[in-house]
Protein backbone atom coordinates (compact mmCIF):
# COMPACT_ATOMS: atom_id res chain seq x y z
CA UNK A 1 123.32 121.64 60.39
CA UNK A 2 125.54 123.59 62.95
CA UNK A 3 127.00 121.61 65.77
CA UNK A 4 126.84 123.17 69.42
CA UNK A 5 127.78 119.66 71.24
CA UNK A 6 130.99 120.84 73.18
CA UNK A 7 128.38 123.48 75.21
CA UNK A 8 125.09 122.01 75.08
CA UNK A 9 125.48 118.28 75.51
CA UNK A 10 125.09 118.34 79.31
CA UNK A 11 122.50 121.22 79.17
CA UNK A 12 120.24 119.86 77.34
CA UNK A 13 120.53 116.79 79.22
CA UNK A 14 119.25 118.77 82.38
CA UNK A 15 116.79 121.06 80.67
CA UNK A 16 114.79 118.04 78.93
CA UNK A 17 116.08 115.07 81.04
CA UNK A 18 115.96 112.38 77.97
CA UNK A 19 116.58 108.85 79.18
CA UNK A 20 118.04 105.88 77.20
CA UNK A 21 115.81 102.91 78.53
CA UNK A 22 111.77 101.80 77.94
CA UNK A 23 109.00 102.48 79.80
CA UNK A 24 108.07 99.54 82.36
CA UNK A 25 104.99 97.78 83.67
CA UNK A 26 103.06 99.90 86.66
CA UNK A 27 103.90 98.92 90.23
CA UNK A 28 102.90 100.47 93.79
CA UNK A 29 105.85 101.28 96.16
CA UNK A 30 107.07 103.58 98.15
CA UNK A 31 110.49 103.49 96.61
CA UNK A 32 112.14 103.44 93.00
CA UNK A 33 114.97 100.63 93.75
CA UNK A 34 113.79 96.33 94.24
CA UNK A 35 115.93 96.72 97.47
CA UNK A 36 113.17 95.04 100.31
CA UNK A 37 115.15 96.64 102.72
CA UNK A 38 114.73 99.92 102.18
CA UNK A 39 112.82 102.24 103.83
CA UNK A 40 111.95 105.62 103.70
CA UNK A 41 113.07 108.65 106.27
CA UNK A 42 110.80 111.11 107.98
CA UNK A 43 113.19 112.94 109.89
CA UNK A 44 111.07 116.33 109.96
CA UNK A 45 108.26 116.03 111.07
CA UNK A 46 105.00 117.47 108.88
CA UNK A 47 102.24 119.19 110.51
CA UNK A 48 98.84 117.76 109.26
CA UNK A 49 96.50 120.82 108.91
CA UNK A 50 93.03 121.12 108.41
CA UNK A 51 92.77 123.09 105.93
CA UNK A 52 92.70 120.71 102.88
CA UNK A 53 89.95 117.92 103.31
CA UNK A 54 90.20 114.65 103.04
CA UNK A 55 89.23 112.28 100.19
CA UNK A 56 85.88 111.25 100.52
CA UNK A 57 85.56 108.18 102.56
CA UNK A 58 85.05 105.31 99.82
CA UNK A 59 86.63 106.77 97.02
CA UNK A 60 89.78 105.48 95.52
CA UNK A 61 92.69 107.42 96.74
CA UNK A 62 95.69 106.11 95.08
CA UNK A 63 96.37 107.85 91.47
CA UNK A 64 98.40 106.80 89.40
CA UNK A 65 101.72 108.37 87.97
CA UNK A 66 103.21 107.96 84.56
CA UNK A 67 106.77 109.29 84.70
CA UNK A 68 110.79 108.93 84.88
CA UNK A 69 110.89 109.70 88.62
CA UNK A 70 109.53 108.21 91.72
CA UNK A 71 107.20 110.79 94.03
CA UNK A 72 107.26 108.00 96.92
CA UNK A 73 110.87 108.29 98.50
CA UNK A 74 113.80 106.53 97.41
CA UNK A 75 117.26 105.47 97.84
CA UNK A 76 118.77 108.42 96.49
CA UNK A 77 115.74 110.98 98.18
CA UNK A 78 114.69 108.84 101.29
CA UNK A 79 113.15 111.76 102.84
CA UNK A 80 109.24 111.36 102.51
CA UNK A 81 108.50 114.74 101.04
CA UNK A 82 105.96 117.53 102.87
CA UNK A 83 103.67 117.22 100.03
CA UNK A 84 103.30 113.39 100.00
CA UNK A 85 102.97 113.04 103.57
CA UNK A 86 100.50 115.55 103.94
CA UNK A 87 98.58 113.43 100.81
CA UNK A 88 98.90 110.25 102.62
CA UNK A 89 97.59 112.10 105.84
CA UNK A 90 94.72 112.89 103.58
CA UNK A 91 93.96 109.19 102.74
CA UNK A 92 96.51 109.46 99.17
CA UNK A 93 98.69 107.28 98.09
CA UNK A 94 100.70 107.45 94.66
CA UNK A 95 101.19 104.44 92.47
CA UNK A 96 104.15 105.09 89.94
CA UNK A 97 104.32 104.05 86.25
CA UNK A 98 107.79 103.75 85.65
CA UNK A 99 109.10 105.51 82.22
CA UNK A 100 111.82 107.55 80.92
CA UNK A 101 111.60 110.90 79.07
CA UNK A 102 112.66 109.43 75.99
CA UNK A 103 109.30 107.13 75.32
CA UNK A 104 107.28 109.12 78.03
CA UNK A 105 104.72 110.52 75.39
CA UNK A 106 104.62 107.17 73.40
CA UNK A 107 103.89 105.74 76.56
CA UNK A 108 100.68 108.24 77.50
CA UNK A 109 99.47 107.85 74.38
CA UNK A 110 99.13 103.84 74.32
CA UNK A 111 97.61 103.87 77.66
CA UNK A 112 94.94 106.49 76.07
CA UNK A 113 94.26 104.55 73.35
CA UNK A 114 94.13 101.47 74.93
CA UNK A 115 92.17 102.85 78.05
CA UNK A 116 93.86 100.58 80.01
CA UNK A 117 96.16 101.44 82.61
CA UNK A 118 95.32 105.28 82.10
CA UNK A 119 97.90 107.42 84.30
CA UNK A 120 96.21 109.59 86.58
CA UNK A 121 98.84 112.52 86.33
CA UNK A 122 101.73 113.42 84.01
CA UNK A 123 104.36 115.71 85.24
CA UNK A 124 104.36 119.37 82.80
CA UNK A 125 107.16 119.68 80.92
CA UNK A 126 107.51 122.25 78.14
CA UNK A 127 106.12 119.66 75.45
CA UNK A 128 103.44 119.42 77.03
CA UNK A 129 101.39 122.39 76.67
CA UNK A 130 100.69 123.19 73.44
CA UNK A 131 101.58 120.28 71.61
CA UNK A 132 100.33 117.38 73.86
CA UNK A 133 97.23 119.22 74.79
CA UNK A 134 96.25 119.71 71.40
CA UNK A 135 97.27 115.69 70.96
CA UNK A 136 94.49 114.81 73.10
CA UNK A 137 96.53 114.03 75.97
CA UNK A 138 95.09 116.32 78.48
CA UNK A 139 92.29 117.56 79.92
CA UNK A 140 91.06 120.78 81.29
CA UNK A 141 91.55 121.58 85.51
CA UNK A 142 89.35 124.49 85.93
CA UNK A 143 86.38 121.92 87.84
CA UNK A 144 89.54 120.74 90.28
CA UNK A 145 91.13 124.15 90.32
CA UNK A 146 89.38 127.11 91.96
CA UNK A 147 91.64 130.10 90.61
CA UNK A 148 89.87 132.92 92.73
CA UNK A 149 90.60 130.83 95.48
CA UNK A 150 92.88 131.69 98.00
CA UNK A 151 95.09 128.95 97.68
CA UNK A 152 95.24 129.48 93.56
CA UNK A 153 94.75 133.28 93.38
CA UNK A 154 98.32 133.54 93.61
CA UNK A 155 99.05 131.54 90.75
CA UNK A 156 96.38 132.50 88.00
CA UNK A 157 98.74 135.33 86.48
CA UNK A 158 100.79 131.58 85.42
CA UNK A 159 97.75 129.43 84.91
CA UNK A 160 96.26 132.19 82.30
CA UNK A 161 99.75 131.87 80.26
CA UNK A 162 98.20 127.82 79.86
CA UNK A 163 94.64 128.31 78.22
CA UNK A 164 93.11 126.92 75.34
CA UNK A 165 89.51 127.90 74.31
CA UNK A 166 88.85 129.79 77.83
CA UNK A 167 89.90 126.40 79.59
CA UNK A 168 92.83 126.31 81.65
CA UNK A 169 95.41 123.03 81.19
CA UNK A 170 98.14 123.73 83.92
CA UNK A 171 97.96 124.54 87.85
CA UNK A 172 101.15 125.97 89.23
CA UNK A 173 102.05 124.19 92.23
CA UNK A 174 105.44 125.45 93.32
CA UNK A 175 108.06 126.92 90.87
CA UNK A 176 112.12 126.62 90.85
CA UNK A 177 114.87 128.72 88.67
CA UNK A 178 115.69 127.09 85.78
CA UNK A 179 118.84 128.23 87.09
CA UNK A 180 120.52 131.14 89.47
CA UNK A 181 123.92 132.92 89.24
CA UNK A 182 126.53 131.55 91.80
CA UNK A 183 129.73 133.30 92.50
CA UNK A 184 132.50 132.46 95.09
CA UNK A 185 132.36 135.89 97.77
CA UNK A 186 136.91 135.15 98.75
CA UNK A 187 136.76 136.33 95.15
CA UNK A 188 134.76 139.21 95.35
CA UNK A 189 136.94 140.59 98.29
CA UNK A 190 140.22 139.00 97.12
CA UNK A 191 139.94 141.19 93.79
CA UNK A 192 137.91 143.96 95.19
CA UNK A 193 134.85 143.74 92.93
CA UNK A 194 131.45 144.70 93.50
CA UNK A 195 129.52 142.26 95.00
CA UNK A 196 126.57 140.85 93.22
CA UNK A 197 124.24 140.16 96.06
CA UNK A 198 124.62 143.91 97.17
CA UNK A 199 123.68 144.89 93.86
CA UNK A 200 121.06 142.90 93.82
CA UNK A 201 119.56 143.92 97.06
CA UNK A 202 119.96 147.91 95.73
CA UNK A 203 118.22 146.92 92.59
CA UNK A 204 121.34 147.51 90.57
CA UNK A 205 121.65 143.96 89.22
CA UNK A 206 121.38 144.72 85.76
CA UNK A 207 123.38 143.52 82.26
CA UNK A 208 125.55 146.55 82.58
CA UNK A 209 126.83 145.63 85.93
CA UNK A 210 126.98 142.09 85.47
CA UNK A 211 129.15 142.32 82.38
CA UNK A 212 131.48 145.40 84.53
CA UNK A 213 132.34 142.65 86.87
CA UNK A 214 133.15 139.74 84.46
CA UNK A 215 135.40 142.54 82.22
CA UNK A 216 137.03 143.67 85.44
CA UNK A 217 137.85 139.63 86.80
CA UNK A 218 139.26 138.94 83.46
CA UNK A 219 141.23 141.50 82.73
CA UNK A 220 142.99 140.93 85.35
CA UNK A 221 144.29 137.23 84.33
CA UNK A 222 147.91 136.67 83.32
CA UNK A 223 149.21 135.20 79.84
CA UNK A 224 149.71 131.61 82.02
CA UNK A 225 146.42 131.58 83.79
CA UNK A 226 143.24 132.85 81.78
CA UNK A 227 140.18 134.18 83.11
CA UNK A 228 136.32 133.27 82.13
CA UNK A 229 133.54 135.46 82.93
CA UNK A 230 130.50 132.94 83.18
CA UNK A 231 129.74 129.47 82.05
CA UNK A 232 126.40 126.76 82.22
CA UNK A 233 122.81 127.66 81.38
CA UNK A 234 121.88 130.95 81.32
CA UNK A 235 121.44 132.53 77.72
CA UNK A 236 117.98 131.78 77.70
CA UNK A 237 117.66 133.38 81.26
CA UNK A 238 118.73 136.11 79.96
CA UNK A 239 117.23 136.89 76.63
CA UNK A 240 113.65 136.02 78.69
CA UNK A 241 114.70 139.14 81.02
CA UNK A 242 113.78 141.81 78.38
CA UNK A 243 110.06 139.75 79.08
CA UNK A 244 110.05 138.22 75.72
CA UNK A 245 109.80 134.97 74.28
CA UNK A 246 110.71 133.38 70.93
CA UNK A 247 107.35 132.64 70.25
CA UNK A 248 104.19 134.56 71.63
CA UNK A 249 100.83 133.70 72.74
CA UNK A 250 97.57 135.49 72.64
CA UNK A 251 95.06 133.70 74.77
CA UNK A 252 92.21 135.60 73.79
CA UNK A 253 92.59 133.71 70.20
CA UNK A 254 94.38 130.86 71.52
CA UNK A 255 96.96 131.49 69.00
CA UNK A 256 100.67 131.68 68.90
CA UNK A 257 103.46 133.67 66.38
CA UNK A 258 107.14 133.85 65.76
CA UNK A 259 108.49 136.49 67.58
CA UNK A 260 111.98 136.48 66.57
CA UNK A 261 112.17 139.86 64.99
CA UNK A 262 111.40 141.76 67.71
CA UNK A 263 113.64 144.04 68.96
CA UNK A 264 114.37 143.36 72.50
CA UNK A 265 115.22 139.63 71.77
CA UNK A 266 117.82 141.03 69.08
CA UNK A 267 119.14 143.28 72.07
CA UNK A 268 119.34 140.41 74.31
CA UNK A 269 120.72 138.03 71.66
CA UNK A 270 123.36 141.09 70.56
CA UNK A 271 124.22 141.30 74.23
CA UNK A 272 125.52 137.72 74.27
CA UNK A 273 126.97 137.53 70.90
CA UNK A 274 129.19 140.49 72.55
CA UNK A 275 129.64 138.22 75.24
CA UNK A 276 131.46 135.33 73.67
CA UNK A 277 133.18 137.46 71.13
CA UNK A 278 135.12 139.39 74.02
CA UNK A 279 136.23 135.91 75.40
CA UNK A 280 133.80 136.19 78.36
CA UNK A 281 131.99 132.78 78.23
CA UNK A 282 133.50 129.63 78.87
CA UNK A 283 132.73 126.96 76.82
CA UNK A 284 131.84 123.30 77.48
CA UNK A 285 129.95 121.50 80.08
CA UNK A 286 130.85 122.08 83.57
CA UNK A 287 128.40 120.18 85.96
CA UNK A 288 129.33 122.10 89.52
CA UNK A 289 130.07 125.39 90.50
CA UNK A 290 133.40 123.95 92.55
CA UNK A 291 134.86 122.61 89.53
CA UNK A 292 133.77 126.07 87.73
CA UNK A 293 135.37 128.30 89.97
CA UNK A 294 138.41 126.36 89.64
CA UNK A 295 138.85 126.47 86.50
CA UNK A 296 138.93 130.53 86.76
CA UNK A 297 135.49 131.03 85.54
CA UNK A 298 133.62 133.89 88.17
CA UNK A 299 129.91 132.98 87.26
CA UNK A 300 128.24 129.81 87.39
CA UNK A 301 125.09 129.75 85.52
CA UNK A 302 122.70 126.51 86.81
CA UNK A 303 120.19 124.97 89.02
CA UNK A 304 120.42 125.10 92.71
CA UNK A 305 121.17 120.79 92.41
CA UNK A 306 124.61 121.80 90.80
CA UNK A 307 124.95 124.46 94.02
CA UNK A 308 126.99 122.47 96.40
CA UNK A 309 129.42 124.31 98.49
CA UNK A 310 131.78 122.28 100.72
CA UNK A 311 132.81 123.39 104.54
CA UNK A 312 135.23 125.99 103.41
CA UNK A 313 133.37 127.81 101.02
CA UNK A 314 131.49 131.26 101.14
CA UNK A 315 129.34 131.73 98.11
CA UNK A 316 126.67 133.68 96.93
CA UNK A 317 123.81 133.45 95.01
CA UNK A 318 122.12 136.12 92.74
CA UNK A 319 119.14 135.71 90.28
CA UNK A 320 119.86 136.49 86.08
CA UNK A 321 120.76 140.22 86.58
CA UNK A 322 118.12 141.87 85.20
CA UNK A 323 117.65 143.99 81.35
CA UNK A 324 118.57 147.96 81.96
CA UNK A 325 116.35 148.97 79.20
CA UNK A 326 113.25 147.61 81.11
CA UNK A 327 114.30 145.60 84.71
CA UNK A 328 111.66 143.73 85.77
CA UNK A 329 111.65 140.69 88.15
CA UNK A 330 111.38 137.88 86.02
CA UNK A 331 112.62 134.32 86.37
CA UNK A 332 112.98 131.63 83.89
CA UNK A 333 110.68 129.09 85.72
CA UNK A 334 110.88 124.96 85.82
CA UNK A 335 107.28 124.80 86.92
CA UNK A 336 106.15 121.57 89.45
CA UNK A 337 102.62 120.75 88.08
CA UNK A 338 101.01 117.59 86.69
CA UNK A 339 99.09 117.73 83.71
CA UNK A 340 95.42 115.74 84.19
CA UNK A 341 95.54 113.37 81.92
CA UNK A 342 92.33 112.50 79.72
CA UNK A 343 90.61 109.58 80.84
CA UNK A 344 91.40 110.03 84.49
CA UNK A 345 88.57 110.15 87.08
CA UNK A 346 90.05 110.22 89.82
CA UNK A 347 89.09 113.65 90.20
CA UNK A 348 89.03 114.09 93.84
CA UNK A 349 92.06 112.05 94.88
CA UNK A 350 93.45 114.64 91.71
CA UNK A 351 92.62 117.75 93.68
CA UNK A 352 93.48 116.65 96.84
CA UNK A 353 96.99 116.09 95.43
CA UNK A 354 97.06 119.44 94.07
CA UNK A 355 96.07 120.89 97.42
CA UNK A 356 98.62 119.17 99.23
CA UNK A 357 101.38 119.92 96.81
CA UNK A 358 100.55 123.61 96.81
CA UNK A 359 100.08 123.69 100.32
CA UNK A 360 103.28 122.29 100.96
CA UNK A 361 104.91 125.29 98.91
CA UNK A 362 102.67 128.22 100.25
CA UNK A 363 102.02 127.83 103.63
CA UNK A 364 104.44 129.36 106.27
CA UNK A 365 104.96 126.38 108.66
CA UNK A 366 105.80 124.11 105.35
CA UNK A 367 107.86 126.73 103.78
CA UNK A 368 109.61 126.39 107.11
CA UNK A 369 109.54 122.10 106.85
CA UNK A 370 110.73 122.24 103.39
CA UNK A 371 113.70 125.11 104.60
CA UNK A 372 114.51 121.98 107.10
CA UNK A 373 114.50 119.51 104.94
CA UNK A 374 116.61 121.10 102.40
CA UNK A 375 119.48 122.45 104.54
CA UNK A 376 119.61 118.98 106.03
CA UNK A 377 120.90 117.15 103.00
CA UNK A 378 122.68 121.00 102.10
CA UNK A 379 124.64 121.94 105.56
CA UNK A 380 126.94 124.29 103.52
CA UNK A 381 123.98 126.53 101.91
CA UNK A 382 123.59 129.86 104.10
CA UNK A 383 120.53 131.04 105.07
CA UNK A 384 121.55 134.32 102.00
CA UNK A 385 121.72 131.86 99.31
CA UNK A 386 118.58 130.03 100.77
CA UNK A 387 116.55 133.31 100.76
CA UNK A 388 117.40 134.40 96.99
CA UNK A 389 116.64 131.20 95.88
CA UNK A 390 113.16 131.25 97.67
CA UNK A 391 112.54 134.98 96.44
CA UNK A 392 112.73 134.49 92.77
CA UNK A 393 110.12 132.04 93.03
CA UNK A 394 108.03 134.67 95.13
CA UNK A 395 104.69 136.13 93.98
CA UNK A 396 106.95 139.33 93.24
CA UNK A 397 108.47 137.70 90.26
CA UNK A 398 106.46 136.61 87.04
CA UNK A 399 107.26 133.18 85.98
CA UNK A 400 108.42 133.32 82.08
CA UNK A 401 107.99 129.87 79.93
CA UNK A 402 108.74 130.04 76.32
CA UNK A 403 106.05 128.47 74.37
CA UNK A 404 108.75 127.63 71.49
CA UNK A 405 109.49 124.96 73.67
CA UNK A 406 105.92 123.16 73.64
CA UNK A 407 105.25 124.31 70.07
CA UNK A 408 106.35 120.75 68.06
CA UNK A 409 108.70 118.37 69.11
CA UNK A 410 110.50 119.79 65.67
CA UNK A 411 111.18 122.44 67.88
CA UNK A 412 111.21 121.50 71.52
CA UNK A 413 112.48 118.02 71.33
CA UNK A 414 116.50 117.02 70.97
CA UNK A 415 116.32 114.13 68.75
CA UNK A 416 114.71 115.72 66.30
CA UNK A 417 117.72 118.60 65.76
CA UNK A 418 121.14 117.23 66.86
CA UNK A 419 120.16 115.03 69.35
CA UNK A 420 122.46 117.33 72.49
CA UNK A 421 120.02 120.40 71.93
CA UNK A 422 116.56 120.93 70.42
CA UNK A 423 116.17 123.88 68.12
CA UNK A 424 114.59 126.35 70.47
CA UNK A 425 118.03 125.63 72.22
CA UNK A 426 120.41 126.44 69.26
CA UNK A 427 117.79 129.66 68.53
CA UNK A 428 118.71 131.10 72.39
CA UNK A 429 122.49 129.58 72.42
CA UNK A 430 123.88 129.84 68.50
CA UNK A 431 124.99 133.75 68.91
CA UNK A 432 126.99 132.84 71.68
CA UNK A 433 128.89 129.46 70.81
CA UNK A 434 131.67 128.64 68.02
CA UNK A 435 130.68 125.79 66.41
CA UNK A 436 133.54 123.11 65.96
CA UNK A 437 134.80 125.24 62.81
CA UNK A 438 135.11 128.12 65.40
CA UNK A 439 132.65 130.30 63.71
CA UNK A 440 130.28 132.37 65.86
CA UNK A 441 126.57 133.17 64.42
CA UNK A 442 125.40 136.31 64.53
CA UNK A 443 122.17 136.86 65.90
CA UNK A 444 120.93 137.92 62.21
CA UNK A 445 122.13 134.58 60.65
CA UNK A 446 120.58 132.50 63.16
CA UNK A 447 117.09 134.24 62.68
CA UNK A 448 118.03 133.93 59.20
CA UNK A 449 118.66 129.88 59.20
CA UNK A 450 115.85 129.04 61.27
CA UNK A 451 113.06 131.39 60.92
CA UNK A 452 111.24 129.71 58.16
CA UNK A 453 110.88 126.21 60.24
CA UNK A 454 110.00 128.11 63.00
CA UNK A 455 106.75 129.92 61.20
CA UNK A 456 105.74 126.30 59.95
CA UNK A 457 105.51 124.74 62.72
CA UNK A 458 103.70 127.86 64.48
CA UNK A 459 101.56 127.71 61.44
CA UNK A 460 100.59 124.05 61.82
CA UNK A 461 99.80 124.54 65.39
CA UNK A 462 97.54 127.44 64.72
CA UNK A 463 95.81 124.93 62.27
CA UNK A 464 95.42 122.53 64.79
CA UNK A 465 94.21 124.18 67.92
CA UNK A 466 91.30 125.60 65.58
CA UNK A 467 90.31 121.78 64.76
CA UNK A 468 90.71 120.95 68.72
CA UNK A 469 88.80 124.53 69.70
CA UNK A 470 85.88 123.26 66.70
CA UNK A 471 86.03 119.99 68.49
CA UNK A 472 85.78 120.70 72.07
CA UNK A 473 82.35 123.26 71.56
């Protein structure tokens, strides 16, 4: 087995968030820490509009949530967010099952069995859709979730990439990049490059001009200070630009297949083999675009949490640039929803939830609140790199998830490949990264190595949603 540790320990740490400790007993707070003493802010204030009813008068409210992270404010996020204050304005209140990613699954899958305890909501993650829904974990949303709708229109082009037997499993809520380009602008104008936001706003931001800009920073290092083009998560990003994923789906079947020998994911993965063989990529985990930049890297491939610019600093912010053979806005999406998990009847305290969590993301005056919210604990963000963030989670991009992911945890989950990465991971990331014997796949010899585990599991999957399909008629 190939070792990719020195770049993908911390990324894969992010991407699938796996935690060390067990799950815990349920308890009802409004914070995360056993600190009395704490309470939470609500220093912007959140409108309470009419247009999402209350829960009925007599029914239970509270549901309950199985997961790593509190959704009631806490020490480290004291700010009540606009979603759960417009829930509790709607008579909600959310009781949190404390667990960490590592055990989460084991966890949901007692409670089912048990029915005791049953979480009312899980939070999506990648492994959860196939995989978990074909487990028995889930259950459909379609008689919470109104997709023609105004409030869900927007979001059924998503939803219809999560259907099993004509049921949908998965309501889009609010979306964020997986992770955006950041660049520091003194550098731009100190080495008279083009500028990557202006290219983006002229449609230019392509491969071609993104890899002009890195060629024309490095080359102009000297022997006692080297250059780096880009480093952090983004090789994924970009092989889902060309619009295709390592393994398909066709919903009208409700099957899936290996896609690795198609074309455009060879271009993509050719593309970054060429990347890292010209010296371009910098290797190893860098967790913030300050320490990045100092190290003489231009780009700084991650999520807008490892974005934070200090008083002095002018940055910019561009989305993945985009594939020249067939741009398209895209954008490699870490989806807010919560699964529904079986058992649960909470069903209107459920869609009231949903409501106010989509409402918060949608609707102008909370777009606004949320704008407030975030620049208060981000003073340094500008109102540019605020915008770009927003618009690659607009309507006008389509949100890209790579069902590889969700396929098995032999291919979506970390412990079961090297325990830094899972395999989906290496498939993306191995024609780009030296191993610790400094050899460099190409994208051939990873297809090559993995292809036949791949088809397996897709095959065993197939086998299995037709039992669950024969099932649920």
């Amino acid at each position: 087995m190939i070792s990719f540790k020195r770049v993908m320990a911390g990324t894969a740490a992010l991407v699938m968030s796996l935690g060390i400790a067990a799950c815990g007993n349920s308890s009802s707070s409004t914070s995360s820490t056993e600190d009395e003493s704490f309470t939470p802010t609500d220093n912007v204030e959140v409108a309470d509009k009419a247009t999402i009813a209350d829960i009925p008068e007599g029914v239970d409210g509270t549901i309950r949530y199985l997961g790593e992270n509190d959704l009631n404010p806490t020490k480290a996020n004291p700010e009540i967010s606009t979603e759960l204050k417009l829930f509790q304005n709607k008579g909600g209140a959310i009781e949190w099952t404390r667990c960490t990613n590592q055990d989460r699954f084991d966890a949901l899958a007692k409670a089912i069995a048990a029915n005791q305890n049953v979480p009312d909501i899980f939070k999506y993650e990648w492994l959860s859709f196939p995989a978990q829904v074909v487990n028995k974990m889930f259950q459909p949303i379609d008689e919470i979730v109104d997709f023609e709708s105004p409030l869900w229109s927007g979001t059924k082009a998503t939803a219809d990439q999560f259907v099993l037997n004509n049921k949908h499993y998965v309501a889009p809520l609010a979306y964020d990049a997986s992770a955006l380009i950041t660049y520091n602008k003194q550098t731009v104008e100190d080495e008279g490059l083009e500028d990557p936001y202006e290219l983006y706003q002229e449609g230019k931001w392509t491969w071609s001009e993104f890899k002009e800009i890195m060629d024309d920073y490095v080359s102009g290092a000297d022997a006692d200070n080297p250059r780096y083009g880009i480093n952090g998560f983004f090789k994924p990003h970009i092989t889902q630009q060309t619009g295709k994923t390592l393994v398909s789906f066709d919903p009208a079947t409700s099957m899936f297949a290996s896609n690795l020998n198609d074309p455009d994911i060879e271009a993509a993965q050719n593309f970054l083999y060429n990347l890292r063989k010209e010296g371009l990529v910098l290797d190893g985990w860098i967790g913030s675009a300050s320490e990045c930049f100092q190290k003489n890297c231009f780009f700084y491939g991650m999520g807008a949490w490892a974005i934070k610019p200090g008083e002095e600093d002018n940055w910019g912010i561009v989305p993945m640039p985009a594939y020249d053979k067939d741009p398209q806005k895209i954008t490699t999406s870490d989806m807010n929803a919560f699964m529904w998990v079986r058992g649960s009847d909470k069903k209107d305290a459920v869609r009231t939830w949903f409501e106010c969590y989509r409402s918060a993301r949608t609707d102008e005056e909370y777009k606004q609140t949320n704008k407030d919210k975030f620049m208060e604990n981000n003073p340094y963000w500008t109102d540019e790199m605020y915008d770009v963030a927003q618009s690659v989670v607009s309507d006008e991009y389509f949100m890209i998830f790579d069902y590889a992911f969700g396929v098995s945890f032999k291919l979506g989950d970390r412990t079961q490949f090297d325990g830094n990465q899972c395999l989906t991971d290496a498939l993306y990331g191995s024609a780009s990264t030296q191993d610790d014997e400094g050899v460099q796949m190409t994208w051939t010899q990873v297809r090559e190595t993995y292809s036949g585990t791949v088809d397996t599991e897709v095959a065993n999957l197939n086998k299995a949603i037709e039992q669950y399909i024969a099932e649920d008629n």
